[in-house]
C-alpha atoms as a PDB file:
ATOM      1  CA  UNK A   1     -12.230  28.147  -2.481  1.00  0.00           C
ATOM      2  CA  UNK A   2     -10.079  29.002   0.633  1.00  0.00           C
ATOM      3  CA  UNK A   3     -12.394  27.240   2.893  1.00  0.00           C
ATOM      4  CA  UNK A   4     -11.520  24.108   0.218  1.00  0.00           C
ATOM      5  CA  UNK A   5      -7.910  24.059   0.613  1.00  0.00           C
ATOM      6  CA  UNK A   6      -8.172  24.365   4.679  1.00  0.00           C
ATOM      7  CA  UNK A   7     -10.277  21.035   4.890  1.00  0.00           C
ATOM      8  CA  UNK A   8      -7.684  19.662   2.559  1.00  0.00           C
ATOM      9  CA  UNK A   9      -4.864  20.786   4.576  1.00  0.00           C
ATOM     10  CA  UNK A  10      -6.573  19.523   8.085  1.00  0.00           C
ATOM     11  CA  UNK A  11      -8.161  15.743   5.935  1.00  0.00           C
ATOM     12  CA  UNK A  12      -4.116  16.083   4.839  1.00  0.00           C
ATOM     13  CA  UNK A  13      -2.732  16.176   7.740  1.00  0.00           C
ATOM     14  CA  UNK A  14      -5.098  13.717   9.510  1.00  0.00           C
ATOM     15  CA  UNK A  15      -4.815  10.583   7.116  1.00  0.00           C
ATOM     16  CA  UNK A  16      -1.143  11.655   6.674  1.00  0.00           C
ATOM     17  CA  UNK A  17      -0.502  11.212  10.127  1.00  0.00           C
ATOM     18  CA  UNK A  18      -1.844   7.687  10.443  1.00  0.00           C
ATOM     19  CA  UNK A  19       0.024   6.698   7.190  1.00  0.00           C
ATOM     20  CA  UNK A  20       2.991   7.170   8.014  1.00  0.00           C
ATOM     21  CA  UNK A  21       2.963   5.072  11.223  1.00  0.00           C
ATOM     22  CA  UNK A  22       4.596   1.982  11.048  1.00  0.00           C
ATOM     23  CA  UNK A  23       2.252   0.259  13.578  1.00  0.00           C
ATOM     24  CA  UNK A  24      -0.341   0.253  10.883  1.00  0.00           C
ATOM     25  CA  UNK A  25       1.239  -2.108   8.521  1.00  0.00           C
ATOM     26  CA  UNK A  26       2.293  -4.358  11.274  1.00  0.00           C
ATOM     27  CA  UNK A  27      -0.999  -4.197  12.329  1.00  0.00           C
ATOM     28  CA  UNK A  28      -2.073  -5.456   9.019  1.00  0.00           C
ATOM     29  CA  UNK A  29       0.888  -7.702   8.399  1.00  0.00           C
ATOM     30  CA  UNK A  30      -0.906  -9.450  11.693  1.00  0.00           C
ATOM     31  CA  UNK A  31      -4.077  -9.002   9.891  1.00  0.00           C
ATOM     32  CA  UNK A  32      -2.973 -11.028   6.895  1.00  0.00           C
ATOM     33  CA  UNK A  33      -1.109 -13.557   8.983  1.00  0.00           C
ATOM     34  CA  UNK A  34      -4.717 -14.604  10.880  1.00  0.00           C
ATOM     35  CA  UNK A  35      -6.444 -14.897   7.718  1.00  0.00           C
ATOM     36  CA  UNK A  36      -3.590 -16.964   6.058  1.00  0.00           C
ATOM     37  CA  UNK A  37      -3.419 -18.923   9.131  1.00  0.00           C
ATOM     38  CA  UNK A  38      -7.153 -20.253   8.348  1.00  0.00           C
ATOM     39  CA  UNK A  39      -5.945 -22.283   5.474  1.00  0.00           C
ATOM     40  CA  UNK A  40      -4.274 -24.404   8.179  1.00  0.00           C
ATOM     41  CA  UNK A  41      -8.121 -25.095   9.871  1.00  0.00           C
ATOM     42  CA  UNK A  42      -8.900 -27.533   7.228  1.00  0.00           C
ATOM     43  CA  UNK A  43      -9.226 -30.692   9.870  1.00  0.00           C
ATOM     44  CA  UNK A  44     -10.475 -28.581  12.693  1.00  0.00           C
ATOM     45  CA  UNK A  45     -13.108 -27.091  10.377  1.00  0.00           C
ATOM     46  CA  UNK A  46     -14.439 -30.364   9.141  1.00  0.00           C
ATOM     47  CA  UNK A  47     -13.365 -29.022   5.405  1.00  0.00           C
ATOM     48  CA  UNK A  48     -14.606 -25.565   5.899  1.00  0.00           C
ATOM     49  CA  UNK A  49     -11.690 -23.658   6.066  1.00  0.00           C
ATOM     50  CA  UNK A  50     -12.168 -21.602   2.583  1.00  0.00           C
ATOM     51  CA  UNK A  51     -15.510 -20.740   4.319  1.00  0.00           C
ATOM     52  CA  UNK A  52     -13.535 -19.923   7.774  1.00  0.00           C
ATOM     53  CA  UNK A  53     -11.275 -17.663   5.623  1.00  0.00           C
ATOM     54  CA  UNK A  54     -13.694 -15.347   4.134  1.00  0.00           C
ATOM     55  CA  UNK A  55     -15.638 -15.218   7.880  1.00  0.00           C
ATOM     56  CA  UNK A  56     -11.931 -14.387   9.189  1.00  0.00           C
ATOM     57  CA  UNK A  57     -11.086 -11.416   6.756  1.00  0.00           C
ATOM     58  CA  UNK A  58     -14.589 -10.072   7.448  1.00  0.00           C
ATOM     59  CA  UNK A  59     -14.675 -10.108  11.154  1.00  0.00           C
ATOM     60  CA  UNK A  60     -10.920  -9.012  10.928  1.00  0.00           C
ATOM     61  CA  UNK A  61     -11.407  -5.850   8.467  1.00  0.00           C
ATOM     62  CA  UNK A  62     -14.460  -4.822  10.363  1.00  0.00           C
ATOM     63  CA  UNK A  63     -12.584  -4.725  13.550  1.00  0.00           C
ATOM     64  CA  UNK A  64      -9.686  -2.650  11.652  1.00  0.00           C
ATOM     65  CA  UNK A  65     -12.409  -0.300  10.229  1.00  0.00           C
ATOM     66  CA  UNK A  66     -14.241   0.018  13.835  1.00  0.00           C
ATOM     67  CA  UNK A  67     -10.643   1.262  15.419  1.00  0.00           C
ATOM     68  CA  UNK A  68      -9.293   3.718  12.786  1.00  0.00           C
ATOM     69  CA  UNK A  69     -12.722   5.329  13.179  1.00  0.00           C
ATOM     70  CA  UNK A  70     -12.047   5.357  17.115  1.00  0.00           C
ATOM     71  CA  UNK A  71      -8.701   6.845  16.491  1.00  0.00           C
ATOM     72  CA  UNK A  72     -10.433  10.477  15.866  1.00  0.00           C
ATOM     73  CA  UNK A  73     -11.620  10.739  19.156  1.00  0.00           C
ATOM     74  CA  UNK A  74      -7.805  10.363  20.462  1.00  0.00           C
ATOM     75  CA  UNK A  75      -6.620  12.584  17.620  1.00  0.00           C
ATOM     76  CA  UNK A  76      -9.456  15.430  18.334  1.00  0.00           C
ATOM     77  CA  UNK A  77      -8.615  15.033  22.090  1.00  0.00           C
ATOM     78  CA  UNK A  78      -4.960  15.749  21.560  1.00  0.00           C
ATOM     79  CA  UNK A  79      -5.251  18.816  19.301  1.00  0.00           C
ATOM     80  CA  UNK A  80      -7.820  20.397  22.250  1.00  0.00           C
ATOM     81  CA  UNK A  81      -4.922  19.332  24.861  1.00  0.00           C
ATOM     82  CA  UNK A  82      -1.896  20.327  22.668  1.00  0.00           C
ATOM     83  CA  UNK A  83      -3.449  23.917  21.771  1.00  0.00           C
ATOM     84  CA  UNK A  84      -3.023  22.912  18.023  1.00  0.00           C
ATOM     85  CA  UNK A  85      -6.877  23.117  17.282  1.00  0.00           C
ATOM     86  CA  UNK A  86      -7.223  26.696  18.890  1.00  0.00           C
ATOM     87  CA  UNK A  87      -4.590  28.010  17.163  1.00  0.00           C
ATOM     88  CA  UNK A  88      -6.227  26.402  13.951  1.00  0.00           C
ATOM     89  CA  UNK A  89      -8.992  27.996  14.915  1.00  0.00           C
ATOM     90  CA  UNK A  90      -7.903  31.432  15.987  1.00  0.00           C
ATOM     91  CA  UNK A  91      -7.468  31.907  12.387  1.00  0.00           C
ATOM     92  CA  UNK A  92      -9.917  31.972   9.461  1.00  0.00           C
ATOM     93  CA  UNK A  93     -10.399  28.431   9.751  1.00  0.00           C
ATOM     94  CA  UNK A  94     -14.110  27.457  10.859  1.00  0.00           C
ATOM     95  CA  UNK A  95     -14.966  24.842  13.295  1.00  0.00           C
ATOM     96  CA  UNK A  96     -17.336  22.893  10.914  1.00  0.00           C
ATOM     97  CA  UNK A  97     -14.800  23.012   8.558  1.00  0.00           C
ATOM     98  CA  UNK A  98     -11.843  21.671  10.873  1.00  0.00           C
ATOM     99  CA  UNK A  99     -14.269  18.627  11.484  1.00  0.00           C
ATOM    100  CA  UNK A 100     -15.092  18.724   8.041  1.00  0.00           C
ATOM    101  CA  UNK A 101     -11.384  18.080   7.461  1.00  0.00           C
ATOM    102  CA  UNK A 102     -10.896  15.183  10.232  1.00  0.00           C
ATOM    103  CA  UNK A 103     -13.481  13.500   8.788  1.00  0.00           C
ATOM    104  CA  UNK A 104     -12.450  13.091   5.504  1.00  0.00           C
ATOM    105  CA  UNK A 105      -8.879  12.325   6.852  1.00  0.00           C
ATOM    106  CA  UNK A 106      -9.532   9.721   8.543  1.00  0.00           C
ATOM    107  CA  UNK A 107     -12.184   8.315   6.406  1.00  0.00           C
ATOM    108  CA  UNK A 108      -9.502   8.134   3.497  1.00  0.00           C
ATOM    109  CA  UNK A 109      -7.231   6.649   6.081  1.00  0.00           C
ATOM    110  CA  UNK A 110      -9.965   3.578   7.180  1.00  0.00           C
ATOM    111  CA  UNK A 111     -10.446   3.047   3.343  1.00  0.00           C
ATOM    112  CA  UNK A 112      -6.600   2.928   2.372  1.00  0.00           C
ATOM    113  CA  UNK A 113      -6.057   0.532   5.512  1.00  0.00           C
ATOM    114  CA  UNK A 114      -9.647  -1.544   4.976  1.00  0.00           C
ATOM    115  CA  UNK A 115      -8.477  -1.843   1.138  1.00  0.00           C
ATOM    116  CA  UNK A 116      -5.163  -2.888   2.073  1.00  0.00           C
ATOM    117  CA  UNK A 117      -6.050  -5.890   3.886  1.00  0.00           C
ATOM    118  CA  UNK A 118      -9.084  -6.986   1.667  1.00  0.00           C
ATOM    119  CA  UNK A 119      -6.205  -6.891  -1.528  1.00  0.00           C
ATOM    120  CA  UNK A 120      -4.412  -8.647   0.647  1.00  0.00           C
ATOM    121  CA  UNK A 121      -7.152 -11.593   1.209  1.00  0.00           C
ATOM    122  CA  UNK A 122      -7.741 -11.449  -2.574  1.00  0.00           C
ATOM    123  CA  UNK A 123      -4.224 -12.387  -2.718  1.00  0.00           C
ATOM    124  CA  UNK A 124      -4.106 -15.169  -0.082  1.00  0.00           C
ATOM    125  CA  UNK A 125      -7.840 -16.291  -1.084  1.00  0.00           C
ATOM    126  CA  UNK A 126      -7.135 -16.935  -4.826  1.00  0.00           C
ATOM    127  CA  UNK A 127      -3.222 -18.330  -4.433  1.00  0.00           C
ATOM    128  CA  UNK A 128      -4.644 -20.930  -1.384  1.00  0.00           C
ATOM    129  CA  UNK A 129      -8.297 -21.733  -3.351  1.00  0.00           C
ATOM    130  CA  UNK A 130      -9.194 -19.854  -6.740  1.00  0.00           C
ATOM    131  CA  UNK A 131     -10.553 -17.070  -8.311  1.00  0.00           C
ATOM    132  CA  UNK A 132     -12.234 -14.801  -5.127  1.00  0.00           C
ATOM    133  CA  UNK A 133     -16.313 -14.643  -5.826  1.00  0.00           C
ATOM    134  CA  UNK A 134     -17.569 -11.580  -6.555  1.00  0.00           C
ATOM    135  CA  UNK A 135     -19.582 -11.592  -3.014  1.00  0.00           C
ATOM    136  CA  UNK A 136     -16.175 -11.448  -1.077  1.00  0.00           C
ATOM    137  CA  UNK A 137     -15.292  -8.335  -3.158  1.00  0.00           C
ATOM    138  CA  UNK A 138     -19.049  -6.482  -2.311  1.00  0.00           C
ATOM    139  CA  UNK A 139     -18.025  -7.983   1.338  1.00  0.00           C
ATOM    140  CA  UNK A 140     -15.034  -6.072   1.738  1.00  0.00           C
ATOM    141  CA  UNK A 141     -16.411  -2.797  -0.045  1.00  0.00           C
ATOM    142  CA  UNK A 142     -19.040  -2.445   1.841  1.00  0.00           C
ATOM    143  CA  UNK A 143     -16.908  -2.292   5.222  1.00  0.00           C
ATOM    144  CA  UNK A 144     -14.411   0.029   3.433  1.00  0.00           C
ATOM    145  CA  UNK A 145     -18.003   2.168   2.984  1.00  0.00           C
ATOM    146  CA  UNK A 146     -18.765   2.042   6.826  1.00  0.00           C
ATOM    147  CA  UNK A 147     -15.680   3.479   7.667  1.00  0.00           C
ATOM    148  CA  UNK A 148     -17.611   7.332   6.884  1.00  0.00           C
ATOM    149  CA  UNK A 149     -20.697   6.649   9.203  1.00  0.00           C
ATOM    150  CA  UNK A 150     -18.465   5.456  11.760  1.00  0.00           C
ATOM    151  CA  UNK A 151     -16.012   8.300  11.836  1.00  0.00           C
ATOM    152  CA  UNK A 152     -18.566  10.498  11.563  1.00  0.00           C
ATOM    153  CA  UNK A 153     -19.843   9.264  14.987  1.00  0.00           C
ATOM    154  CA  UNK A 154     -16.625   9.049  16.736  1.00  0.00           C
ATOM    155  CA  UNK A 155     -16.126  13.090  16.100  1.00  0.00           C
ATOM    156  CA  UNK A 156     -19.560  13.707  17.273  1.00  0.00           C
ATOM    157  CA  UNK A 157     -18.566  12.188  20.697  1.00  0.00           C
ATOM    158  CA  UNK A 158     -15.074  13.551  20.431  1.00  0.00           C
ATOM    159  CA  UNK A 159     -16.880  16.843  20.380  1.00  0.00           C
ATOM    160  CA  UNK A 160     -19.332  16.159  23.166  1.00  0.00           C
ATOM    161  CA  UNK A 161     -17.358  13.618  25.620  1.00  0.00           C
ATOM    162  CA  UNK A 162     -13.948  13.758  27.137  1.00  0.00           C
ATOM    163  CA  UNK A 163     -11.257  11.747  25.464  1.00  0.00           C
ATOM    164  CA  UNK A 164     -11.290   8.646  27.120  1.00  0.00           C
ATOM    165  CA  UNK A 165     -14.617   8.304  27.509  1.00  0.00           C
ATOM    166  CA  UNK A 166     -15.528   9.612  23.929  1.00  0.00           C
ATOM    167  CA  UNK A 167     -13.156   6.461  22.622  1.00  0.00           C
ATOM    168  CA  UNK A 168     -15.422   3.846  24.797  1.00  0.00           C
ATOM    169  CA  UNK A 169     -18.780   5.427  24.173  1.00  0.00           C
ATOM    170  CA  UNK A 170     -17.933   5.302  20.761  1.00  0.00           C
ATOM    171  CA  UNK A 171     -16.774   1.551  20.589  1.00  0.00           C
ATOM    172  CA  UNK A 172     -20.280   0.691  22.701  1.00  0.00           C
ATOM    173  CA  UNK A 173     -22.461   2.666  19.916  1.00  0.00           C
ATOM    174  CA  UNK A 174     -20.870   1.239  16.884  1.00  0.00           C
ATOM    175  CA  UNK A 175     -21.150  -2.331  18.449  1.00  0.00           C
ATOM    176  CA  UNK A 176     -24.569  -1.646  18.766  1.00  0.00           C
ATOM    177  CA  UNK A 177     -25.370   0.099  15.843  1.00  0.00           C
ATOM    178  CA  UNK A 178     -24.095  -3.370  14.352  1.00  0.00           C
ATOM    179  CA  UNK A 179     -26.727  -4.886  16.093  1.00  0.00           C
ATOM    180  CA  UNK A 180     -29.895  -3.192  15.228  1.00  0.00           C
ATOM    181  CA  UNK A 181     -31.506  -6.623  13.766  1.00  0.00           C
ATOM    182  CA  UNK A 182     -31.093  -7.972  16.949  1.00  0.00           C
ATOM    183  CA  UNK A 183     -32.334  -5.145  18.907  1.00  0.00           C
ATOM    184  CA  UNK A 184     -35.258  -4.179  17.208  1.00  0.00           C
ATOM    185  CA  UNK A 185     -37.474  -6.454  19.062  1.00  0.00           C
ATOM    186  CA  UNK A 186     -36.019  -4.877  22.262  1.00  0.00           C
ATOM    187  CA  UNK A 187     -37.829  -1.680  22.388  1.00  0.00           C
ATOM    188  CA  UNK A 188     -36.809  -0.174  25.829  1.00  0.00           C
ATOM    189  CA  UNK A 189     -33.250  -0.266  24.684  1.00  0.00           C
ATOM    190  CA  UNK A 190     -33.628   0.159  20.892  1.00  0.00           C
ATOM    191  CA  UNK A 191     -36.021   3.153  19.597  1.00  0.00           C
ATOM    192  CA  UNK A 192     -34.668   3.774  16.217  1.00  0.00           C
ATOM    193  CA  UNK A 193     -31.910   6.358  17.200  1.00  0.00           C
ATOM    194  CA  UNK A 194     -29.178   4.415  16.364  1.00  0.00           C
ATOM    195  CA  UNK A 195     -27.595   3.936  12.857  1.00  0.00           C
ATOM    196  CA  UNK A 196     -28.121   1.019  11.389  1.00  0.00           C
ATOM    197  CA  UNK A 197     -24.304  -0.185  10.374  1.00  0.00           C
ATOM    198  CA  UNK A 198     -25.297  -3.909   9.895  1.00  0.00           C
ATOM    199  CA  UNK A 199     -26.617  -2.227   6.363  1.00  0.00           C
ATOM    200  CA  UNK A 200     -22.855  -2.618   5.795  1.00  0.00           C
ATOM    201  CA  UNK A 201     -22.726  -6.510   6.765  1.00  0.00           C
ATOM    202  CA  UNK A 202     -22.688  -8.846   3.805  1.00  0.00           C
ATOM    203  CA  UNK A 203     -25.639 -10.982   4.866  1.00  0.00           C
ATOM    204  CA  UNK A 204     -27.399  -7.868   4.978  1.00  0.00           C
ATOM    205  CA  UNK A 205     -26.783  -7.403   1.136  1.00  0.00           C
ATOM    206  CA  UNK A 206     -27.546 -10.917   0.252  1.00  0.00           C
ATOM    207  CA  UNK A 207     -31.070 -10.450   2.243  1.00  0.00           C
ATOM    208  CA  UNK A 208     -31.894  -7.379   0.391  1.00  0.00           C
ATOM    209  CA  UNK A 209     -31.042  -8.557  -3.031  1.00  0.00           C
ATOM    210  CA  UNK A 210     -32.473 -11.485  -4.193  1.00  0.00           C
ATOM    211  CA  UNK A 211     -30.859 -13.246  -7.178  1.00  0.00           C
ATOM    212  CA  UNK A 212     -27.040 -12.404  -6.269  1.00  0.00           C
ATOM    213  CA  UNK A 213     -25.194  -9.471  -6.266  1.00  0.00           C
ATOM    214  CA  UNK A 214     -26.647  -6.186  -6.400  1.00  0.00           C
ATOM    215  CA  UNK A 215     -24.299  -3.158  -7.138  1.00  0.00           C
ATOM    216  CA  UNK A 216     -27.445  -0.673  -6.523  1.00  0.00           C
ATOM    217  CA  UNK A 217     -27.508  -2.130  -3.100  1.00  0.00           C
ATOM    218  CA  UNK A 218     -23.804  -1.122  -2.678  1.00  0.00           C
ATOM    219  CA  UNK A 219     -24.501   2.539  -3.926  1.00  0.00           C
ATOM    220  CA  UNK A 220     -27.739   3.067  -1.728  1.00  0.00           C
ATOM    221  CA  UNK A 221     -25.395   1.873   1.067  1.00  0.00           C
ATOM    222  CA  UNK A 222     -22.697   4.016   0.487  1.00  0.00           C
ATOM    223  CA  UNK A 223     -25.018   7.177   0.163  1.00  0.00           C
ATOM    224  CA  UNK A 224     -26.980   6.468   3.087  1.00  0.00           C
ATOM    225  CA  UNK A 225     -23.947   6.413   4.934  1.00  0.00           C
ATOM    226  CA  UNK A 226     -22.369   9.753   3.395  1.00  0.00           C
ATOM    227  CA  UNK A 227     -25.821  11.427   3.927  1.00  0.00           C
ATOM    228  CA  UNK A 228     -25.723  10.011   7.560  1.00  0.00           C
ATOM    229  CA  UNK A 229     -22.173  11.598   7.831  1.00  0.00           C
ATOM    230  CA  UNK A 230     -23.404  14.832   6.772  1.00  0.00           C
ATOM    231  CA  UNK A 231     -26.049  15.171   9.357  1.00  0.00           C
ATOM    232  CA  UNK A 232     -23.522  13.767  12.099  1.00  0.00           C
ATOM    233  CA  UNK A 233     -21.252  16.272  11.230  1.00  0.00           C
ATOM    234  CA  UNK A 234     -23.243  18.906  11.415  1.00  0.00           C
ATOM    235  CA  UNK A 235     -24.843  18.130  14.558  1.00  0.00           C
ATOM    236  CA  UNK A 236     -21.189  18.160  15.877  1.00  0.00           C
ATOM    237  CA  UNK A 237     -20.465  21.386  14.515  1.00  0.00           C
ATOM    238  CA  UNK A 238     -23.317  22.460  16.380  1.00  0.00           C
ATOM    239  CA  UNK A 239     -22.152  21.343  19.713  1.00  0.00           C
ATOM    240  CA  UNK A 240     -18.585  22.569  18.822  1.00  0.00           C
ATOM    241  CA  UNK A 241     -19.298  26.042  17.802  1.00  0.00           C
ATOM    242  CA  UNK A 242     -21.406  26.294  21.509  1.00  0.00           C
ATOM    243  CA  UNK A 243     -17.995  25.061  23.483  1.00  0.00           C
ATOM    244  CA  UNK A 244     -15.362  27.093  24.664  1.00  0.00           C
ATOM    245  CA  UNK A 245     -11.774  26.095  23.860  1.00  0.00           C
ATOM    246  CA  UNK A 246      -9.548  26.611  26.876  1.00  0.00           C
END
């Protein structure tokens, strides 16, 4: 039970602390302002703009998802500088548990700030068209879901890498572990290793179930990607209960 309230107290403090920065809403005010913007693209897009809207919110949320998840590494990285993770750990707190604890932080900070913006869409999609299709909604939930997987990797490589480099390595894996389908025919530089995030990508979901929407899909998704998290995060633990904290 104590072990329980510490990874509360350290996912507290984590999603707490990128809450309550104003930079995120303006961030998503921007957000909102590009996909609002697309309505304009009705010439340019030959008529496609409500079709240029949904690709926009997408490709935008994604991108919001992919750098919350980043923002671990820089948030690790500053604890290790600052001394404030070896004096949480000095105590009765465990390692595994103080990663444990980022990881849920930050993963309820990507969802908060993921579901943010796709209410927002819905908002801007059905007062510029109509009522927002069912598909748009699976769309948006399942890159609220990849925010886990992908935090769990960026503490892995907080753990292992130095911060600046932990922060790019990270950004290059995710991209490609969004491009599995693309790399699978590549052997030399794709062997399996790599997540496969594009799970998470709404054409994905429409390839796997035929005959619309498939809310099984959505919860095989999501657990793959919590189980995925769990093995991540222990194979961090791992590597973080071998290195010495100066």
């Amino acid at each position: 039970m104590k072990g329980m309230n510490e990874i509360a107290a350290i996912a507290g403090g984590t999603w707490n602390r990128i809450l309550r920065m104003r930079v995120v809403y303006v961030l998503i005010a921007c957000v909102l302002a590009l996909i609002g913007s697309a309505y304009r693209y009705d010439v340019l897009s030959l008529g496609q703009h409500k079709a240029l809207m949904v690709d926009v919110s997408l490709l935008l949320n994604t991108i919001a998802a992919i750098l919350v998840a980043i923002s671990i590494t820089f948030e690790i990285s500053r604890e290790f500088r600052e001394g404030v993770a070896t004096t949480l750990l000095s105590k009765s707190l465990g390692r595994t548990q103080y990663l444990i604890g980022k990881l849920i932080g930050i993963s309820i900070a990507g969802i908060v700030i993921t579901g943010l913006i796709a209410v927002g869409f819905g908002l801007i999609f059905s007062s510029a068209f109509d009522k927002i299709g069912q598909e748009m909604i699976v769309g948006h939930l399942l890159i609220m879901a990849s925010v886990i997987p992908m935090s769990a990797l960026a503490i892995l490589f907080a753990v292992l890498l130095p911060e600046s480099v932990a922060a790019i390595v990270t950004a290059i894996v995710i991209w490609f572990a969004h491009s599995t389908t693309a790399l699978t025919n590549i052997k030399i530089v794709y062997g399996g290793i790599l997540p496969d995030l594009n799970l998470f990508n709404l054409k994905a979901e429409a390839a796997y179930s035929s005959g619309g929407i498939s809310w099984v899909y959505m919860v095989l998704v999501l657990a793959w990607g919590i189980v995925y998290s769990v093995f991540t995060t222990s194979l961090a633990g791992i590597i973080f209960g071998n290195k010495d904290l100066k």
